[in-house]
Protein backbone atom coordinates (compact mmCIF):
# COMPACT_ATOMS: atom_id res chain seq x y z
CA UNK A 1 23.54 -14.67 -51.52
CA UNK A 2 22.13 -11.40 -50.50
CA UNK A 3 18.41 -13.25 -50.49
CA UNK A 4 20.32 -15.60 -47.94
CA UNK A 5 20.88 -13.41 -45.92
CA UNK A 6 17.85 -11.23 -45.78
CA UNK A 7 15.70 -14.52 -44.78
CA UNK A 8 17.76 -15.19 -42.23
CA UNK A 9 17.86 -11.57 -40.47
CA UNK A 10 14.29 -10.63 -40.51
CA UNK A 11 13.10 -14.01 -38.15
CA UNK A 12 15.58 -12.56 -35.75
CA UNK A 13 14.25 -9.36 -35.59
CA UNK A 14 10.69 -11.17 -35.74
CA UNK A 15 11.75 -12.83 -32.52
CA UNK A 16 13.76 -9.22 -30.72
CA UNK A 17 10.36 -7.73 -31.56
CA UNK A 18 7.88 -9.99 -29.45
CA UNK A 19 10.85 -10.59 -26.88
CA UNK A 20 10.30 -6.95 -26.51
CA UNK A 21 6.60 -6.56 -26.61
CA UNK A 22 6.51 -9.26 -24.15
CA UNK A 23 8.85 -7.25 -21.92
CA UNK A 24 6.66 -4.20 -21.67
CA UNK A 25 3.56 -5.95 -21.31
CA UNK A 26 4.89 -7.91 -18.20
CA UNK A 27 6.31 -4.20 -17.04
CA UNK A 28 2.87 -2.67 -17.58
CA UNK A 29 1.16 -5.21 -15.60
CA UNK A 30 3.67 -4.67 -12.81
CA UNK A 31 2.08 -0.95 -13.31
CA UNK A 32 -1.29 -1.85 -13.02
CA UNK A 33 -0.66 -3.91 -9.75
CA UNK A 34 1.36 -0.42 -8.63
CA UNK A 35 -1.51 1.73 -8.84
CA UNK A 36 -3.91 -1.14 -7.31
CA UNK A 37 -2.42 -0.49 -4.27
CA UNK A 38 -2.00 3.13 -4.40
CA UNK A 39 -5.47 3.43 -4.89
CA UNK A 40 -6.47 1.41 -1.96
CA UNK A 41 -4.13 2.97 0.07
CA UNK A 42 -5.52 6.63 -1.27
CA UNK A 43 -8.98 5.17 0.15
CA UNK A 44 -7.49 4.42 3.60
CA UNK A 45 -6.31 7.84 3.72
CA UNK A 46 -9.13 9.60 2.82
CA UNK A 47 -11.27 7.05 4.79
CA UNK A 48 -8.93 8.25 7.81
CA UNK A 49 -9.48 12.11 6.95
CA UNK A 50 -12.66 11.48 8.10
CA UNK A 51 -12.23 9.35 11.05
CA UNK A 52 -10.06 11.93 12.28
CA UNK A 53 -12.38 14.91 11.85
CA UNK A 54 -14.74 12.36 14.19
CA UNK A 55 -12.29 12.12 16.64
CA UNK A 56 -11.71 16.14 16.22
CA UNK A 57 -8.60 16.47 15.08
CA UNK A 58 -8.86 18.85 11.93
CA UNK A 59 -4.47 19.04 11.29
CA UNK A 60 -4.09 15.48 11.36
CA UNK A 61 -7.58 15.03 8.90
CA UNK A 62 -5.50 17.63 6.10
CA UNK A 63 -2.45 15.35 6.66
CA UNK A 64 -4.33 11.96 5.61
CA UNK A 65 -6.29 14.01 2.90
CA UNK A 66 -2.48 15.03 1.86
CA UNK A 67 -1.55 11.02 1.60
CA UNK A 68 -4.61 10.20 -0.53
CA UNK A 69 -3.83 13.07 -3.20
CA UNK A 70 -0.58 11.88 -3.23
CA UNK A 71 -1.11 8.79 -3.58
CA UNK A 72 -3.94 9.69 -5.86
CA UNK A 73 -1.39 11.98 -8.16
CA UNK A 74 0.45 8.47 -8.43
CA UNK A 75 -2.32 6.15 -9.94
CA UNK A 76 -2.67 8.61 -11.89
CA UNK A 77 1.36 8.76 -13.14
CA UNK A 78 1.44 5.20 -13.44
CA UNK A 79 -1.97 5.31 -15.54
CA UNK A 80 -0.45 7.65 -17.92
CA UNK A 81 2.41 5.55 -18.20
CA UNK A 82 1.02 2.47 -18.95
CA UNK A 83 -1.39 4.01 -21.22
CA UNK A 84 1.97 5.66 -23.37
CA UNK A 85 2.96 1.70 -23.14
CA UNK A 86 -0.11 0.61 -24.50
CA UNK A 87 0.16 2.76 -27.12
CA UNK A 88 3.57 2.09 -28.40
CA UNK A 89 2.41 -1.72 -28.29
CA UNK A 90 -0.23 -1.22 -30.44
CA UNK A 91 1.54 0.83 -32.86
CA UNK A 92 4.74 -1.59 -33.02
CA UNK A 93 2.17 -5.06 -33.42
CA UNK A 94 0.34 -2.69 -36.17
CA UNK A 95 3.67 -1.77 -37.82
CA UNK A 96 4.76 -5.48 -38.01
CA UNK A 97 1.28 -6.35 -39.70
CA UNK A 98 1.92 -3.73 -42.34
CA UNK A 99 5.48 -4.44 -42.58
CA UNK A 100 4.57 -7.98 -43.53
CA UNK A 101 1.75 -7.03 -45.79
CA UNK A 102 4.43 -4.65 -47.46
CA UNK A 103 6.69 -7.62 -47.60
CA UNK A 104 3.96 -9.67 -49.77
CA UNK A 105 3.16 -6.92 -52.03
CA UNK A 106 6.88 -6.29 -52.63
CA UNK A 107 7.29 -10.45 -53.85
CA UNK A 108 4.21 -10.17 -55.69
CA UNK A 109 5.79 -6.57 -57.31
CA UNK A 110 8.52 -8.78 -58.43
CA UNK A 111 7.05 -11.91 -59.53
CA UNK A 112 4.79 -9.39 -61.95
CA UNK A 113 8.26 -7.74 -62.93
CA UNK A 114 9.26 -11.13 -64.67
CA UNK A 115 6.62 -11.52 -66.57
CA UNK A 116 5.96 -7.71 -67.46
CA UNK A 117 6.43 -8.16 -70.94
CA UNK A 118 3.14 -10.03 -70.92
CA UNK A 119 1.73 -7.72 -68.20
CA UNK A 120 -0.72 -5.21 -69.45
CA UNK A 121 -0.09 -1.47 -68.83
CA UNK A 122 -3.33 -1.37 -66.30
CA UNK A 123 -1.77 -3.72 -63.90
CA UNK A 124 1.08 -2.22 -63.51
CA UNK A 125 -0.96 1.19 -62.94
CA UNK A 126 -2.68 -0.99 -59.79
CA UNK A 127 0.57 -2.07 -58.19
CA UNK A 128 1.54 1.19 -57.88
CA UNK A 129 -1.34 2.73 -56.51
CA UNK A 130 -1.26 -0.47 -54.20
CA UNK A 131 2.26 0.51 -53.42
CA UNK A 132 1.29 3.82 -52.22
CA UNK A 133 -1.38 2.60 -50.44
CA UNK A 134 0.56 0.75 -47.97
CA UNK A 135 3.38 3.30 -47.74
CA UNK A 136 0.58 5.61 -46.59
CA UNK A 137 -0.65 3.07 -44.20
CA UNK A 138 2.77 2.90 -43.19
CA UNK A 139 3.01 6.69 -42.39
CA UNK A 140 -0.37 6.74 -40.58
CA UNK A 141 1.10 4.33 -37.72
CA UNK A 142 3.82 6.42 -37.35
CA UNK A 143 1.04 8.79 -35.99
CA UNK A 144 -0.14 6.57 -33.32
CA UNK A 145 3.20 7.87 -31.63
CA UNK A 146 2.25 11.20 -31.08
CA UNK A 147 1.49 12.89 -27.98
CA UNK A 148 1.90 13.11 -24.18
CA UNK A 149 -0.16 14.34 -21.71
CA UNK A 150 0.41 16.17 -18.48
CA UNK A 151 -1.36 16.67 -15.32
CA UNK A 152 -0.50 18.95 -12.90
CA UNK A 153 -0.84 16.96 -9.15
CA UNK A 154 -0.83 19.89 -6.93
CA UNK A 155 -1.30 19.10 -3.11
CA UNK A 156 -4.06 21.25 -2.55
CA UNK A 157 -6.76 19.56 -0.12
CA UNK A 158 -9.11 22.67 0.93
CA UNK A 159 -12.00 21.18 -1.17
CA UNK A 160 -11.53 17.75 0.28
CA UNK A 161 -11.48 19.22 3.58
CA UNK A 162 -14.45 20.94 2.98
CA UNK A 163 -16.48 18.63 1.44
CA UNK A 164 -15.33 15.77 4.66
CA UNK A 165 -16.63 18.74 6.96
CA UNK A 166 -20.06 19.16 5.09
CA UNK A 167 -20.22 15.27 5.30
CA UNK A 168 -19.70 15.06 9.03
CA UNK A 169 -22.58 17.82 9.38
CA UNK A 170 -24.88 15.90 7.23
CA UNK A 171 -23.97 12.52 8.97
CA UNK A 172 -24.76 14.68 12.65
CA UNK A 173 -27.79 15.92 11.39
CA UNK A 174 -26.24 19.19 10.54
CA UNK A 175 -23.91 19.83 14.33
CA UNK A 176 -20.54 19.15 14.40
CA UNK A 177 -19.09 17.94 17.68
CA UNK A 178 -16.87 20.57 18.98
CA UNK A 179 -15.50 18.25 21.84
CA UNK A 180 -15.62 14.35 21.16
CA UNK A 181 -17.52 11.74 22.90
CA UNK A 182 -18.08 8.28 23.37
CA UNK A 183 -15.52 5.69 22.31
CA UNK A 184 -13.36 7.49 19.51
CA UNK A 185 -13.43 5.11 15.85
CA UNK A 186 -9.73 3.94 15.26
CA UNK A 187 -7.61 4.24 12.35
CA UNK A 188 -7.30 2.20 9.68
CA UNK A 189 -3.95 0.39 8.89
CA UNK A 190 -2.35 -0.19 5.82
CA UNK A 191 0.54 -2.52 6.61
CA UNK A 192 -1.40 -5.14 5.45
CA UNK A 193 -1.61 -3.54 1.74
CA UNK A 194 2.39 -3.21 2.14
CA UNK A 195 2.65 -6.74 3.02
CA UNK A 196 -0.21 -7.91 -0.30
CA UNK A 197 2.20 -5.40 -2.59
CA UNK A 198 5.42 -7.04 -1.33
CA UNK A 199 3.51 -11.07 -1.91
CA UNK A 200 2.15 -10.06 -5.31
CA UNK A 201 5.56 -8.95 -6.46
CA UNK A 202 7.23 -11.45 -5.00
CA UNK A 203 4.97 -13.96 -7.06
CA UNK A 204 5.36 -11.86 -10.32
CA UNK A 205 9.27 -12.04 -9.17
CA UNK A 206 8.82 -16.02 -9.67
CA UNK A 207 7.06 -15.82 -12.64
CA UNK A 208 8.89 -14.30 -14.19
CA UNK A 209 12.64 -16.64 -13.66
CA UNK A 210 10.72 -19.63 -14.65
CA UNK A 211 9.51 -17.61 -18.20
CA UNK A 212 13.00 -17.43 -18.53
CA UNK A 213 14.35 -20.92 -17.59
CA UNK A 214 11.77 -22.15 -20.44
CA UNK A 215 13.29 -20.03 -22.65
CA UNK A 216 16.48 -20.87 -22.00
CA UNK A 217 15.78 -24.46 -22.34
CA UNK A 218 13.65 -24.09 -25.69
CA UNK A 219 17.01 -22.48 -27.46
């Protein structure tokens, strides 16, 4: 009876496992198409920086090169993030691998048990050293767990600054244009990257009610 019941709980934890997996994969995809668009939005504010230093105005070149750190600071969150995810994946597809491995030693541990009284003594020594084999296995994916980094995303843009002002000297063949000239260069907008963001989740949105509408209809 208590076999009976055993068989029929580990599918459905088979099945919570990959429902799960399959969970945080679609999240950390969502993640990846987050920091997509923080990154190109970083580049249009840095790219602006220096269209504003152009144009001559030095405050409102620190206040783009403020957007693209902090939009920098978050690709680099949601990198971390996903990579943690990753991580935990790996470990939890790894853990089920073993599990399962432990699973067939364990019937093959008992099928010897019934016939130990023909088993010799030096096969029984090799189950157990198999035995600790995988429970050591076991404990090294546990490992794959550990750790956490942290970055510290200060907002501190004098570099930047610095290194857009020694650009615009090399690009004028070493002047800088106290007062501008000529048609000023316009900035760049990024309401069309707000309006990609919003159509790519929108699709993933989509996707992801008919995933479960097959699911539904496949139970």
């Amino acid at each position: 009876m208590g076999k009976k019941i055993k068989s029929k709980l580990f599918p459905r934890k088979a099945k919570e496992s990959e429902k799960l997996v399959t969970t945080v994969k679609r999240y950390t995809r969502q993640l990846g198409i987050r920091a997509k668009q923080h990154q190109k939005k970083s580049e249009v504010s840095r790219q602006n920086a220096k269209i504003a230093l152009q144009r001559g105005e030095k405050e409102r070149a620190k206040n783009y090169l403020i957007q693209y750190k902090s939009y920098q600071a978050k690709v680099d969150r949601a990198s971390n993030i996903r990579a943690k995810f990753d991580r935990q994946i790996e470990a939890i597809e790894e853990g089920t691998a073993i599990a399962q491995s432990g699973n067939f030693m364990a019937q093959m541990r008992d099928e010897l048990k019934t016939i130990a009284t023909k088993a010799s003594p030096v096969k029984i020594a090799e189950i157990a050293e198999d035995s600790e084999l995988y429970v050591s296995e076991i404990e090294e994916a546990g490992d794959i767990l550990a750790g956490d980094p942290e970055i510290d995303f200060g907002i501190d843009v004098s570099s930047e600054l610095d290194q857009l002002e020694t650009e615009m000297l090399l690009d004028a063949s070493g002047s800088m244009p106290n007062v501008p000239t000529g048609d000023l260069p316009t900035y760049i907008s990024d309401v069309d990257l707000d309006s990609e963001e919003e159509e790519v989740h929108s699709k993933a949105k989509l996707q992801e009610e008919i995933e479960k509408l097959r699911k539904e209809l496949s139970e």
